[in-house]
Structures are given as C-alpha cells and as structure tokens.
Protein backbone atom coordinates (compact mmCIF):
# COMPACT_ATOMS: atom_id res chain seq x y z
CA UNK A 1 -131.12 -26.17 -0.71
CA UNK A 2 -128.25 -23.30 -1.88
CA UNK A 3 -127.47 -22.67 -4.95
CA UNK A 4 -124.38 -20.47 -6.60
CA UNK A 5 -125.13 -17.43 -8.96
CA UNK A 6 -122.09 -16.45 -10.36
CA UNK A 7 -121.33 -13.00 -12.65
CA UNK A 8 -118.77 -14.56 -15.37
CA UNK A 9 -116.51 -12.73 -17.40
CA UNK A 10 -114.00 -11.28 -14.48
CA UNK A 11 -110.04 -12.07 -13.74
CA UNK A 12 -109.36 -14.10 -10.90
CA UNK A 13 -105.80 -13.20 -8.80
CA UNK A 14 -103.97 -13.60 -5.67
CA UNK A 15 -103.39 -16.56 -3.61
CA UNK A 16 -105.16 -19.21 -2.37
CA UNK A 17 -104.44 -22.25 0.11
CA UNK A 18 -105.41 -25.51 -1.06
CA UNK A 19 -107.10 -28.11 1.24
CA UNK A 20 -106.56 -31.27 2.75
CA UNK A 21 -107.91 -34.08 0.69
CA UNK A 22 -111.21 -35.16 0.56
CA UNK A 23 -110.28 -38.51 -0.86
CA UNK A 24 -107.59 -39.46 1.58
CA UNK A 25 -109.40 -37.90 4.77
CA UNK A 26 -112.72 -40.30 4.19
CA UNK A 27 -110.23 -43.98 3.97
CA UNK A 28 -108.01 -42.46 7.30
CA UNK A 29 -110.84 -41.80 9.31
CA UNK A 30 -112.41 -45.67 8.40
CA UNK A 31 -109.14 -46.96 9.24
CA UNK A 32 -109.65 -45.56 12.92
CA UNK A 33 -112.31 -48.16 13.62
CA UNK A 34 -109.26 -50.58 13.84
CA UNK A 35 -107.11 -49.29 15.85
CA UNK A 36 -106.96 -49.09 19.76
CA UNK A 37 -106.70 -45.85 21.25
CA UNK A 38 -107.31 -42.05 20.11
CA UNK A 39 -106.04 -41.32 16.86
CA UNK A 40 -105.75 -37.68 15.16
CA UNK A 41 -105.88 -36.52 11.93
CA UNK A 42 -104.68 -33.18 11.26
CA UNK A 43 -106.09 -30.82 7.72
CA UNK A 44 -109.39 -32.72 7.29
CA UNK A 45 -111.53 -30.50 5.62
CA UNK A 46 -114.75 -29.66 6.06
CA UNK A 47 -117.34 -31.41 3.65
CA UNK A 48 -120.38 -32.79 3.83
CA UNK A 49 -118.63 -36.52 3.43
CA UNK A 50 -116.99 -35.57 6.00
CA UNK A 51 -119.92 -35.17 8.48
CA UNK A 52 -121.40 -37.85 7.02
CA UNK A 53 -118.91 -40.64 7.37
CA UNK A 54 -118.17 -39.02 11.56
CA UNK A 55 -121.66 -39.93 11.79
CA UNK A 56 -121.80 -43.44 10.63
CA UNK A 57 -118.41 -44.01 13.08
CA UNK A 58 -120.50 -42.82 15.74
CA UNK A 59 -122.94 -45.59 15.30
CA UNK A 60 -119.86 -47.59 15.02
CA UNK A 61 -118.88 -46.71 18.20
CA UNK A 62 -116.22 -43.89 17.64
CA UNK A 63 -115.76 -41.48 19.66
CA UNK A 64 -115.36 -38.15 17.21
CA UNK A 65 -114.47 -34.83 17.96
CA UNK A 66 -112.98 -31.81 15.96
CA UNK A 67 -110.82 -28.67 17.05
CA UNK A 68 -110.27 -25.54 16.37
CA UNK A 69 -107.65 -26.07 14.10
CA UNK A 70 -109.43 -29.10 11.45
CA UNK A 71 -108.15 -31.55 13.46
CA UNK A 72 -110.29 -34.89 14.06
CA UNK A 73 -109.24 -37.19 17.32
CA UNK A 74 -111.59 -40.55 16.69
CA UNK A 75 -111.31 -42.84 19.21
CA UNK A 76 -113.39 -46.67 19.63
CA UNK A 77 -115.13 -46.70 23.17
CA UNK A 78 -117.34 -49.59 21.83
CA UNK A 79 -116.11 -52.44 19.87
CA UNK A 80 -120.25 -54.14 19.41
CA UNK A 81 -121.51 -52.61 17.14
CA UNK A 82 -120.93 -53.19 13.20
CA UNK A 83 -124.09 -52.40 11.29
CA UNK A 84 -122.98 -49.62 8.84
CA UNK A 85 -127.05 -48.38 8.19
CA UNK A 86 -128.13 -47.91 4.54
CA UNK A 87 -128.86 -43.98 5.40
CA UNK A 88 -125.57 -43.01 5.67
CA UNK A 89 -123.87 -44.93 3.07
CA UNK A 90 -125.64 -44.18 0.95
CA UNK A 91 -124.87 -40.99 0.65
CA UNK A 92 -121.19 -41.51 -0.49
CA UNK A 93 -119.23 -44.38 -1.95
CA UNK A 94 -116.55 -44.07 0.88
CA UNK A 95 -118.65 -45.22 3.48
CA UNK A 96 -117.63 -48.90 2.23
CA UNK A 97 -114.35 -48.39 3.60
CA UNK A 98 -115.64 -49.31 6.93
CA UNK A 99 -116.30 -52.87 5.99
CA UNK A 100 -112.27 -54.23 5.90
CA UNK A 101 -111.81 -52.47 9.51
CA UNK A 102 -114.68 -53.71 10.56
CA UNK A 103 -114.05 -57.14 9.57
CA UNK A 104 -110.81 -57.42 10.59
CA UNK A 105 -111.04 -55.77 14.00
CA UNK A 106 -114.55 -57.40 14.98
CA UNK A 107 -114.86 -60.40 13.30
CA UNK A 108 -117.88 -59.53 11.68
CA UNK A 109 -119.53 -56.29 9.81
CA UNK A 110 -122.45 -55.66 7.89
CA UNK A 111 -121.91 -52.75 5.83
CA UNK A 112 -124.91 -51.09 3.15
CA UNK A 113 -124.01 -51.31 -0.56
CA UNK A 114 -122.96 -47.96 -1.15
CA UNK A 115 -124.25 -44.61 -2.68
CA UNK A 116 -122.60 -41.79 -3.92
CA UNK A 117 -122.67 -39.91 -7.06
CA UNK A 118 -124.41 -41.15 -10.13
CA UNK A 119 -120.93 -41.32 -12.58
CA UNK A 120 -121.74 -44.54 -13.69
CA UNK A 121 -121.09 -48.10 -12.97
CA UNK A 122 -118.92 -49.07 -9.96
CA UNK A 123 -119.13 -52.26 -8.86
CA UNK A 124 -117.89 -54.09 -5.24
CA UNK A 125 -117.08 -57.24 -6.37
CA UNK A 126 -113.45 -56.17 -6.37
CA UNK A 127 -113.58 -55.46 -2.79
CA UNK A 128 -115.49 -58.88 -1.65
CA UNK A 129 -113.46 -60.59 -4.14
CA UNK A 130 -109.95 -59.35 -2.03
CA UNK A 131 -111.57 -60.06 1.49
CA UNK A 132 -113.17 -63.46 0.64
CA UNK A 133 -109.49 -64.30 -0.41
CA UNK A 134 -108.72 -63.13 2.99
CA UNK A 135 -110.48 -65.66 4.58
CA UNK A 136 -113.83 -64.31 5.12
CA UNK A 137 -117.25 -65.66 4.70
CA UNK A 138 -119.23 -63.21 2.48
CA UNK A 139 -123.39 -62.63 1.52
CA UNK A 140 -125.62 -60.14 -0.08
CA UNK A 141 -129.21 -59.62 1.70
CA UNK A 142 -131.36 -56.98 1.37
CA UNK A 143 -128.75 -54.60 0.23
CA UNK A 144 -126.08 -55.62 2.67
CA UNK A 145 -122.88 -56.90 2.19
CA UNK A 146 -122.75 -59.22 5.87
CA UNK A 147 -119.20 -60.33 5.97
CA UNK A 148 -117.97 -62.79 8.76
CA UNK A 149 -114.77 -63.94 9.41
CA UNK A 150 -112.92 -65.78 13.10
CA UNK A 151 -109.14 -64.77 11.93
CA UNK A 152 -108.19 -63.59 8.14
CA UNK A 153 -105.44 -65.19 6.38
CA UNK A 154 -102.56 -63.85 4.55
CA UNK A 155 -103.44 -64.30 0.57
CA UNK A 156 -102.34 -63.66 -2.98
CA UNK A 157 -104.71 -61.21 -4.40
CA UNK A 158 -105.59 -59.25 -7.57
CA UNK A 159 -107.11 -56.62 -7.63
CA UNK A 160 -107.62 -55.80 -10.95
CA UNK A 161 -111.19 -54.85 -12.93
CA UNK A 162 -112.58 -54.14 -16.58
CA UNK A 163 -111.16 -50.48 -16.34
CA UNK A 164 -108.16 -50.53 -14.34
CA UNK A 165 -107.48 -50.76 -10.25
CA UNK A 166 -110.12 -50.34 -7.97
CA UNK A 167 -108.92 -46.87 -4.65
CA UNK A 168 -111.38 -48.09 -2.52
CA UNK A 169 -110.85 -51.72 -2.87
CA UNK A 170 -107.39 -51.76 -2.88
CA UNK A 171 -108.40 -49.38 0.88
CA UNK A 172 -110.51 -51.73 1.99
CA UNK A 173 -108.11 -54.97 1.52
CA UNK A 174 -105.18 -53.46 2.49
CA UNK A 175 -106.43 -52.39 6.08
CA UNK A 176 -107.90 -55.71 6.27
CA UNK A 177 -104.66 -57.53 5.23
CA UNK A 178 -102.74 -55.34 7.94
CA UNK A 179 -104.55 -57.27 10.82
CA UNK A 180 -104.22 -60.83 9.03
CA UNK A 181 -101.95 -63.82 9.88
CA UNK A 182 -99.24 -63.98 7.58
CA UNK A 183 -98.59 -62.56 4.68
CA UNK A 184 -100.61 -60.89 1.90
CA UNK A 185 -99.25 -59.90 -1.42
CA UNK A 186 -101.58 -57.40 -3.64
CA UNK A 187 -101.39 -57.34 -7.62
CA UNK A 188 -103.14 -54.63 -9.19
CA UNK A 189 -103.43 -52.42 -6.52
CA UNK A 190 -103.97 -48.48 -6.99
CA UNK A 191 -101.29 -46.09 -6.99
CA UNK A 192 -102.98 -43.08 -6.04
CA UNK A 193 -101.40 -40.69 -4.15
CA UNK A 194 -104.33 -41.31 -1.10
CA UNK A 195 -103.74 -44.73 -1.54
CA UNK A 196 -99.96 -44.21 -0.52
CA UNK A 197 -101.54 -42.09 2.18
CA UNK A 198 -103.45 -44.20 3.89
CA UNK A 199 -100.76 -47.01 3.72
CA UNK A 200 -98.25 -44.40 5.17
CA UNK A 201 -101.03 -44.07 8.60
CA UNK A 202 -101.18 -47.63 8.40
CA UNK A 203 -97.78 -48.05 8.81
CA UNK A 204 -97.31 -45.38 11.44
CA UNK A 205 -99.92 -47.85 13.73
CA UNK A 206 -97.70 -50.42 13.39
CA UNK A 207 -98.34 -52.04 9.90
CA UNK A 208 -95.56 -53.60 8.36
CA UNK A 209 -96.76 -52.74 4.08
CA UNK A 210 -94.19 -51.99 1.13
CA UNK A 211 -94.38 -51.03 -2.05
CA UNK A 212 -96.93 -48.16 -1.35
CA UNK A 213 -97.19 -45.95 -4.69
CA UNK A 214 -96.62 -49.57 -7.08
CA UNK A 215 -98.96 -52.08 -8.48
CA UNK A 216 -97.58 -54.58 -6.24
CA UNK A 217 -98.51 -54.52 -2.55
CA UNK A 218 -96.92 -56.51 0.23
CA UNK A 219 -98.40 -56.62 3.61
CA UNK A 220 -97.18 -58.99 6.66
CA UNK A 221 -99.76 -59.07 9.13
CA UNK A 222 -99.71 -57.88 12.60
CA UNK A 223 -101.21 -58.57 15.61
CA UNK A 224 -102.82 -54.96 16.15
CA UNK A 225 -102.41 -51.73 15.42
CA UNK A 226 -101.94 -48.56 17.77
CA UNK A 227 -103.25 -45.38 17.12
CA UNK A 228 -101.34 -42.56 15.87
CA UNK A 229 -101.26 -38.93 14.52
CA UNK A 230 -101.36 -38.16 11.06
CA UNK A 231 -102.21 -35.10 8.71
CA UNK A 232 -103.94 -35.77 5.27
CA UNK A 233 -102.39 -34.94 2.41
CA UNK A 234 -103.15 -31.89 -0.35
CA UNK A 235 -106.11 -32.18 -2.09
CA UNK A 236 -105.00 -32.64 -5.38
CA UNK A 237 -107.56 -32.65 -7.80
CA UNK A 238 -109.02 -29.18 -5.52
CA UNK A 239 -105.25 -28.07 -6.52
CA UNK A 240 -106.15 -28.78 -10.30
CA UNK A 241 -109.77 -27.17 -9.98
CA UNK A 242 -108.64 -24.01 -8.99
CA UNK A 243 -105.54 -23.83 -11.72
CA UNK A 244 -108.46 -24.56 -14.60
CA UNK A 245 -110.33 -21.73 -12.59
CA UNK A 246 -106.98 -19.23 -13.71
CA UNK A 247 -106.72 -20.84 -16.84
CA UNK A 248 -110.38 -20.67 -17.94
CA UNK A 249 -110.78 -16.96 -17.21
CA UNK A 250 -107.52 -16.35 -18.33
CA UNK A 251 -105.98 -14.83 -14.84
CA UNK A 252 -102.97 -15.04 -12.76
CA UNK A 253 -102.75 -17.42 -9.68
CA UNK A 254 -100.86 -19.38 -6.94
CA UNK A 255 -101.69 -22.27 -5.11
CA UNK A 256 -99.92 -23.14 -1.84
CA UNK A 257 -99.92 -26.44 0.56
CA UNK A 258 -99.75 -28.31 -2.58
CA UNK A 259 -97.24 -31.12 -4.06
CA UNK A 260 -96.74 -31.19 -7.69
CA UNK A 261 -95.25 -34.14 -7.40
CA UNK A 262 -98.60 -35.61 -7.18
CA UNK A 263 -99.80 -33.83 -10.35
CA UNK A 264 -97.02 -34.25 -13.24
CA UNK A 265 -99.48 -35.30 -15.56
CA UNK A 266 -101.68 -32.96 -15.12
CA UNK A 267 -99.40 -30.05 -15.13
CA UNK A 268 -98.28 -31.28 -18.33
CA UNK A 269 -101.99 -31.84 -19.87
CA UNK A 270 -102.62 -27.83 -19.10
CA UNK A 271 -99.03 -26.54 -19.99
CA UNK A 272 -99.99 -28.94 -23.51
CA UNK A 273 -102.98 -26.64 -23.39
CA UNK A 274 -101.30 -23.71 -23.00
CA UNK A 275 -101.39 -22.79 -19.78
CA UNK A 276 -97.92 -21.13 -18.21
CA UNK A 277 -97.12 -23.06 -15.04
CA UNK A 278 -94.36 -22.42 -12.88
CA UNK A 279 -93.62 -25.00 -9.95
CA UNK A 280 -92.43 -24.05 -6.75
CA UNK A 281 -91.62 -26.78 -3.97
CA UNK A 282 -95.15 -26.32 -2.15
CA UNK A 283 -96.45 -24.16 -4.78
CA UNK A 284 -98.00 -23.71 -7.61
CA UNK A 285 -98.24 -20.66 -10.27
CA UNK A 286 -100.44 -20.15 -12.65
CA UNK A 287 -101.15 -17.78 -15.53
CA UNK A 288 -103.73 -18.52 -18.35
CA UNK A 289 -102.83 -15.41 -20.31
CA UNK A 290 -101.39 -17.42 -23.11
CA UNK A 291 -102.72 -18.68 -26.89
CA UNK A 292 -104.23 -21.77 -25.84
CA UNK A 293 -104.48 -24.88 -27.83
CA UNK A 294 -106.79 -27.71 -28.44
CA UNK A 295 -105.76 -31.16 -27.27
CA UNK A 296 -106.69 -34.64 -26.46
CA UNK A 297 -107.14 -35.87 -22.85
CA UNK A 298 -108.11 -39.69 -21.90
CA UNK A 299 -108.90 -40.08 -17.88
CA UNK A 300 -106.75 -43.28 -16.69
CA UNK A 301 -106.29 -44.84 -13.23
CA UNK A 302 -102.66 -42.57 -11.59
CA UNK A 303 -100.21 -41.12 -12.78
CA UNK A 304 -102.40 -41.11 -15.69
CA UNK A 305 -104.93 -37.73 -16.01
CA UNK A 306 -107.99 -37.94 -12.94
CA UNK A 307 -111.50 -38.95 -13.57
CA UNK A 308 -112.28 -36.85 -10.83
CA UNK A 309 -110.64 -33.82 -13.39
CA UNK A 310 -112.67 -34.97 -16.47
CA UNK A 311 -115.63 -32.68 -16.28
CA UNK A 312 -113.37 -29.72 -15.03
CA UNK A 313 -111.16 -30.17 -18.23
CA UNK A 314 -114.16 -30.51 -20.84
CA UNK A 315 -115.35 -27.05 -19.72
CA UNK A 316 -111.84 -25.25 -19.71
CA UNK A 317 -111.79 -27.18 -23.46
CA UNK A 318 -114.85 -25.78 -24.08
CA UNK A 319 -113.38 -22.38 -24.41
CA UNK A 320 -110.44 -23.10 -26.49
CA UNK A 321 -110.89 -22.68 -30.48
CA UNK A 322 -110.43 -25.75 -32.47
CA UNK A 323 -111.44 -29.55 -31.57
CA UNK A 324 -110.78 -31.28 -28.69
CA UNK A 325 -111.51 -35.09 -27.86
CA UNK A 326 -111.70 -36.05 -23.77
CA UNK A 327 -112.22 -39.43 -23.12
CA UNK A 328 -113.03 -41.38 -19.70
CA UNK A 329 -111.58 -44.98 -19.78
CA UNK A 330 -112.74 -45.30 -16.04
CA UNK A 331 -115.92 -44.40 -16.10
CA UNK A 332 -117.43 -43.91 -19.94
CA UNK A 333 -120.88 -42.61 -18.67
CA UNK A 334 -119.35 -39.76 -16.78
CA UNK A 335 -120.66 -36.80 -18.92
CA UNK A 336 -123.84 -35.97 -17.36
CA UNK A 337 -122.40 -32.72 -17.61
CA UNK A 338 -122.25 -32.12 -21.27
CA UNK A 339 -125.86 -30.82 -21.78
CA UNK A 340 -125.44 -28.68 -19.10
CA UNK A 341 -122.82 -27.07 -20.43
CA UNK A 342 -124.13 -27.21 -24.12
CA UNK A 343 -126.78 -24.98 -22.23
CA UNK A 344 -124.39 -22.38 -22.11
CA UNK A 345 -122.89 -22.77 -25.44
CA UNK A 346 -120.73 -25.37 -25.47
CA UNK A 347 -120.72 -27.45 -28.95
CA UNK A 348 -120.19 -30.91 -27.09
CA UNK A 349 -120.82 -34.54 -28.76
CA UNK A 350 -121.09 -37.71 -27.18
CA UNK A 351 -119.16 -40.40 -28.91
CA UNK A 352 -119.27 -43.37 -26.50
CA UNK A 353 -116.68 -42.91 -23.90
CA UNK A 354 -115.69 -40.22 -25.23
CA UNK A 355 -116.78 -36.34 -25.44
CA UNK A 356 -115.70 -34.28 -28.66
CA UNK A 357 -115.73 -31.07 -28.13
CA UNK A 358 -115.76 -27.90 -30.83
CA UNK A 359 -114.25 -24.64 -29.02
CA UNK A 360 -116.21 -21.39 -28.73
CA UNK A 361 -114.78 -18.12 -28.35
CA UNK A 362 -117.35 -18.03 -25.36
CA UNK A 363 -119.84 -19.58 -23.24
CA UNK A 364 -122.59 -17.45 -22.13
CA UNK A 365 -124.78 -17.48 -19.03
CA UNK A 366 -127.89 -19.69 -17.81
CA UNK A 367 -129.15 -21.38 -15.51
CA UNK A 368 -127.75 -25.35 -14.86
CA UNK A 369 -128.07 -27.98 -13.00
CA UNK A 370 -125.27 -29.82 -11.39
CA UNK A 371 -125.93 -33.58 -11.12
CA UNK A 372 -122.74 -34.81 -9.29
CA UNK A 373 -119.97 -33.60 -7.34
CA UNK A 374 -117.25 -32.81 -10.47
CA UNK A 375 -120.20 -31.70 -12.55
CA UNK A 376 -121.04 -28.83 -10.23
CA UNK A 377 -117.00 -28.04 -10.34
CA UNK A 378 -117.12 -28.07 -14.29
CA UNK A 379 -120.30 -25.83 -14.07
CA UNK A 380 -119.14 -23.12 -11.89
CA UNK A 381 -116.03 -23.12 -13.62
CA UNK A 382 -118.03 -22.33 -16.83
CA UNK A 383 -119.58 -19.78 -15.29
CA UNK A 384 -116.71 -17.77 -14.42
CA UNK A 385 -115.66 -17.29 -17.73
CA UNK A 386 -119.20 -17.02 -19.34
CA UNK A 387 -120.35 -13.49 -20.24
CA UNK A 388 -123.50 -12.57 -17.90
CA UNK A 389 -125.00 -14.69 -15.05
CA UNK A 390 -124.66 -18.32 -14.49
CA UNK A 391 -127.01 -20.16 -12.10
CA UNK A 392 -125.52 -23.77 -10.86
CA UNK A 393 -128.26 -25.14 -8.74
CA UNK A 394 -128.20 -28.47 -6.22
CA UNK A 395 -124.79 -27.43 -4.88
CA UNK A 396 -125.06 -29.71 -2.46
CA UNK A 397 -123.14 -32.14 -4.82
CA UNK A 398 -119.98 -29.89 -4.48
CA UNK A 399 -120.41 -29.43 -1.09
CA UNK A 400 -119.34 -33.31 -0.45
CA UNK A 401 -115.93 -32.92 -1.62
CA UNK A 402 -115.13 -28.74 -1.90
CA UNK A 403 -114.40 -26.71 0.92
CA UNK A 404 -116.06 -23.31 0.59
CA UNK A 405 -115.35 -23.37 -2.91
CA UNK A 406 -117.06 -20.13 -3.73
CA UNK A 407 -115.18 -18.92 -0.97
CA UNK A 408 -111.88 -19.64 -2.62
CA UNK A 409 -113.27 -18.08 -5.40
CA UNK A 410 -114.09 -14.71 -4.28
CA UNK A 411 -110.78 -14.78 -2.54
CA UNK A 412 -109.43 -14.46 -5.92
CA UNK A 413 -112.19 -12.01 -7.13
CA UNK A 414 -114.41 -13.71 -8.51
CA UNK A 415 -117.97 -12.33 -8.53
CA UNK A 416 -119.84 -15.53 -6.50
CA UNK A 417 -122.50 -15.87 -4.29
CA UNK A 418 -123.95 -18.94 -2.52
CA UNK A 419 -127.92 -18.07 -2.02
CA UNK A 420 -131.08 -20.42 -0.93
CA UNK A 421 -132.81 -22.00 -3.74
CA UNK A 422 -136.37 -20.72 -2.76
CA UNK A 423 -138.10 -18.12 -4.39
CA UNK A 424 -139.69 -16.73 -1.15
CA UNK A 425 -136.30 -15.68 0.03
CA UNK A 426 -134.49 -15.42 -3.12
CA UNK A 427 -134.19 -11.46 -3.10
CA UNK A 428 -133.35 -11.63 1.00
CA UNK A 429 -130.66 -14.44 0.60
CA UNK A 430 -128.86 -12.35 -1.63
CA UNK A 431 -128.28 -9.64 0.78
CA UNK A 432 -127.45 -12.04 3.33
CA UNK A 433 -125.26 -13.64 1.11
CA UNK A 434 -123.62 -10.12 0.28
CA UNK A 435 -123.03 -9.41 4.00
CA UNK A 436 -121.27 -12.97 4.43
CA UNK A 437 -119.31 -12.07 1.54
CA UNK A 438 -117.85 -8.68 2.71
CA UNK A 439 -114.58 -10.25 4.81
CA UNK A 440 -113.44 -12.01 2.38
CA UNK A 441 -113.69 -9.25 -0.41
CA UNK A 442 -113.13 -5.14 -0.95
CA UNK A 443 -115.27 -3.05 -2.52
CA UNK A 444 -114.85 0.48 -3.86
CA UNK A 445 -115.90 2.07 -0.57
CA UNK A 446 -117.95 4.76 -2.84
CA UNK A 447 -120.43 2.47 -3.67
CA UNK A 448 -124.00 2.43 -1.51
CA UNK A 449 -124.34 0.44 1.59
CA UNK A 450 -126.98 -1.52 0.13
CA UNK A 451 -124.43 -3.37 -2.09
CA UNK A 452 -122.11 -2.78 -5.05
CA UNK A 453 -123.21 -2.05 -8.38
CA UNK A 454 -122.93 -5.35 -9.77
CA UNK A 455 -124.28 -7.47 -6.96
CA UNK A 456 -127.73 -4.75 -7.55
CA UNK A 457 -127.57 -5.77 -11.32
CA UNK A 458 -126.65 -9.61 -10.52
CA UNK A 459 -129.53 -9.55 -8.11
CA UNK A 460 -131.86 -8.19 -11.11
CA UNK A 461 -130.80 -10.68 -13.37
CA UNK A 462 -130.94 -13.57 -11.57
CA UNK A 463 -134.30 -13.11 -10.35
CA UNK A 464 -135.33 -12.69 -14.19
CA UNK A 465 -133.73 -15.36 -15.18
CA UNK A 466 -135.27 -17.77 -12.65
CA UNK A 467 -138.17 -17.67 -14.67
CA UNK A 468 -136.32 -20.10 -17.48
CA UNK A 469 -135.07 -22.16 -15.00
C-alpha cells in the first residue's frame, strides 16, 4: 500500500494537461459488450477502475488491449458468458454498467450489486426500475441482480430519485433502450456531460437517441449496433482539482485539453471565491493570488456544482477567512472527510447535509487518512497549502479515478512524493521515490547527490511523525 507525503506551503506553476475522463471512459468501455466488432477508445486514462472494469470484460468475453498511445480496442470474441463476479464489482460502482449491455445484447445477465466508495447511500432501484419497464424480468439472490429478458420493448420511463437523476442509471437504460423494439422516451434523465458522451458513441454505432444534454431522452431502437472509434472526453472534475490546487496555494496555472463549457458553474463558484480565471477555447488559466472570499456552495445533479468537487471545495474553503456553508443535496453523508481535515486545523461542523466551515489563516501538517476517492483529492490538496508535512495514507482511493496525480503535481512544483506504507522500507522508498521523481522535476544542481535539502528534512520528518500516526 503507497501513501503520499507531501511538504505544504510551496507555489505551484506551469502547465499541465488534463486527462481523459474517468467517468465517461468506465460507461464507453461497458457499452462495448454490445456491439459487434472491435471498437476503440482513444484518451482513457490510466486508473485503477480502469484495470478493473478491462478485467471484468474479459470474463465477459472481451477481447482488451491497450497501445502505446492510451488507446483501448475491446472487441466480443464470446457472446456466453454474462456473470459479472462479485470481486470485481465490487470494487467500483461502474461495474453495473455492464448489466443494460448485457441484457440487451444476450438476453440475459447477472451482474453483482455494486461496490465502490463509501459516500453514502446509492441505491439501484432506479436502474431495475428503467429496465423492468423495458421489458425485462428482474430478481435479487444472493447479492445478484439476475435480469432476463427474450426482446426489450420500447417504454416511457422516469428516471427520477429522492435527490435528483441517477448517471449510471440513466447509462445503463439508455444502452439498453438503444437495442429495443420501438421507441423509448426517458424523463429525468442526467445531463452530465459523460452522459452526453456516451450517448454521442452510442450514436456513432448506429443508435438513433436525441436530446442528449436534456432531461428528456428519446431513443428509437435499432436492430444492432456496429462498433466504432471514439475518444473520451476531458476529465472535468480532474480539470477543477487541479485549478483548487492553484487556488489553494495561491499560484499561477494553466490547464489544457479541457472544455469550459463543461464547467460554467464551477468557474463561476471559484471566480465567486475569488479566484482570477481566464478562459481560453481548450484552456484554462488560473491565478489564486487574489483576496479571497467566503461563500456558499450546495452540490446538485449538472450544470449545478459536482458532488464529485464537494470535498475538494471544503478544503480550498477551509483556508479562506470568514464562514462558509457547503452543502451536498446528492449525497448528505459525503463528509467523511471533515475530521480529517479538522486534523490539520480546519474548524469544520457538521450540520446535516451540510458542512459549515470557519476559515483559518492556515492548515498545518499531519498525518490523514483518506477514506474515498474525492477525500484523498481534498486531503492532498490540504496538504499543499499546509505549513510542514502532510501524510495522506490509503491512496489507493485516488488511484481509481486520478492519473498520476502527484505527478501532475510536481509538474507544477509541488514538493510530493508517493512512498510504500511500510515501516521496513519507509526510509528506502523515499529514495526510490526521489529517483522516480527526478524527470519530472529540476533541482539546484549544487545540492548533494543523495537528494535535495528538503527531501533530507521531509524524509526526517516524516519518519518522526509516523510515530502519531
């Protein structure tokens, strides 16, 4: 298990490229399982999800392969299977968005109710509720959703739950609704920007869907659908990550690969903050020099401000004088992360769904845990602008949906390293982790061999501080 130790406290600056996205790449590559033929997706990143979910297609019978240049070609060369094992899909909520290709391609699937990151409650019912409209014959046993169907049937479905549109349902019906007879019609269906993504590949097979990016879905079923080639869009809430990264340590940065079209409300949440944005057509630049400003944020299903962005904006908030109130109306448990960062000085309050949070002048290092995948973004975050060391441990929660974060990071400057979580190698990691480090940053080529002077005093720190961990 690797963990990040992180020396807080210095500018970030330069230029980074942001990557394809993780939430897009996961529902594309599901959709392969019903088409014919090889299909290729071009700027899938490399996570953890990612692995995981080209594993469970193998045992679906996909053939998947990656290049040289992050492309994935996935083709079926065996239609029998359609058990979707508990071990896999468990380890991430997307791995459901096999069951509606399954389904509709092979008559039949039995798919493991899904895992993923503990953020609270997120029920399937909206999912079985869209493909039993469809036509097909659904159970629960021992964990499994088994879902059976001869032909689906064109439907009027809604889609909508207790706290707003459900991504992966609306994923999971819609590819399922591509193959039906007739015609489906979708109330209440997400807008996100992957959503419109995946429709857009869908439609590039040979689905016949309108209304992508609005409430309203209509989908006239065809017969089957031909493979294509398709690259995934930016990652957008990466995009935002990295911007609170400039704004919470107060630097100078630019994104590129990105579309801010995708991201009007959040640009306006941080420029509300303070934060000096200027918008280019494929980039993004950001300076977090200015006064900033204490404001409200509530996390609502798109355009409105991410969930996935929740955590990342309490910590930025965090920093900022004066009280702030963040609220999640999708998922009200999803503050694990406050005590972490109260750890490090935060003054944060739980009020129901909501966090309010009392600005410090600033946070200061320790060692934290991250408990799921935007946590560990919100805590790494923190510790770039905390004075002294920060310690985020179980990384392997940001692993699922960053790629090479800390490598972004100490693109920019920042002082990062990503180190095994065992004390028997803890000293020996770090110098490995140093060495890996040295492409991708410059050093004052007067310091020793062994290692600059702050990785030597990091190194000292952090083994002290292990201690109180």
């Amino acid at each position: 298990m690797d963990m990040f130790v992180i020396e807080g406290g210095v500018p970030l600056s330069g230029t980074v490229a942001v990557s394809g996205a993780k939430n897009s790449a996961l529902p594309l590559m599901a959709a392969a399982l019903a088409t014919e033929g090889k299909t290729v997706l071009r700027g899938v990143p490399r996570l953890v999800d990612v692995e995981t979910l080209s594993l469970l297609l193998q045992t679906l019978g996909v053939q998947v392969r990656r290049d040289d240049h992050d492309a994935l070609t996935l083709e079926v060369v065996d239609e029998r299977p359609h058990v979707a094992d508990y071990e896999l899909v468990r380890r991430m909520r997307a791995g459901f968005c096999v069951l509606g290709p399954l389904l509709a391609r092979r008559g039949r699937a039995c798919v493991s109710i899904p895992g993923g990151c503990n953020i609270g409650n997120r029920p399937i019912e909206l999912h079985l509720k869209g493909l039993r409209a469809l036509g097909a014959d659904i159970s629960i046993e021992r964990g499994y959703v088994i879902a059976r169907a001869e032909r689906l049937r064109g439907a009027h479905i809604d889609l909508r739950g207790p706290f707003g549109s459900t991504v992966t349902g609306t994923c999971n019906v819609m590819v399922a609704a591509a193959l039906a007879d007739g015609s489906t019609m979708i109330e209440s269906a997400a807008c996100e920007p992957e959503v419109v993504d995946l429709g857009n590949f869908l439609n590039a097979m040979g689905a016949r869907i309108t209304g992508l990016g609005t409430p309203i879905l209509r989908i006239d079923g065809v017969r089957c659908l031909a493979a294509a080639q398709h690259t995934v869009i930016p990652d957008r809430i990466e995009a935002a990550t990295i911007m609170i990264a400039a704004a919470i340590t107060r630097s100078r940065v630019r994104l590129t690969g990105v579309r801010p079209a995708q991201m009007t409300n959040v640009l306006d949440k941080l420029r509300q903050i303070g934060v000096a944005i200027d918008v280019k057509t494929d980039a993004i630049d950001v300076c977090g020099n200015e006064p900033f400003r204490p404001v409200d944020c509530v996390a609502l299903p798109y355009p409105g401000l991410p969930t996935d962005l929740q955590a990342q904006l309490t910590a930025l908030l965090a920093t900022v004088p004066g009280v702030s109130v963040v609220t999640d109306k999708i998922f009200p448990d999803r503050f694990m992360h406050a005590p972490e960062l109260v750890r490090m000085g935060a003054r944060i309050r739980r009020e129901g769904n909501s966090a309010v949070i009392d600005g410090v002048d600033r946070l200061s290092g320790a060692c934290v845990m991250a408990c799921d995948l935007r946590a560990s973004a919100a805590l790494v975050l923190a510790g770039l602008a905390a004075s002294g060391t920060t310690v985020v441990r179980r990384i392997y929660h940001l692993d699922r949906g960053y790629e090479r974060l800390e490598a972004k990071l100490a693109q920019l400057g920042a002082k990062i390293i990503r180190t095994s979580d065992e004390p028997a190698h803890f000293p020996e990691s770090l110098r490995l982790a140093e060495e890996r480090a040295q492409p991708i940053r410059t050093f004052d080529a007067r310091e020793p061999l062994s290692g600059p002077k702050w990785f030597q005093q990091l190194r000292s720190d952090t083994l002290k501080s292990r201690h109180d961990c």
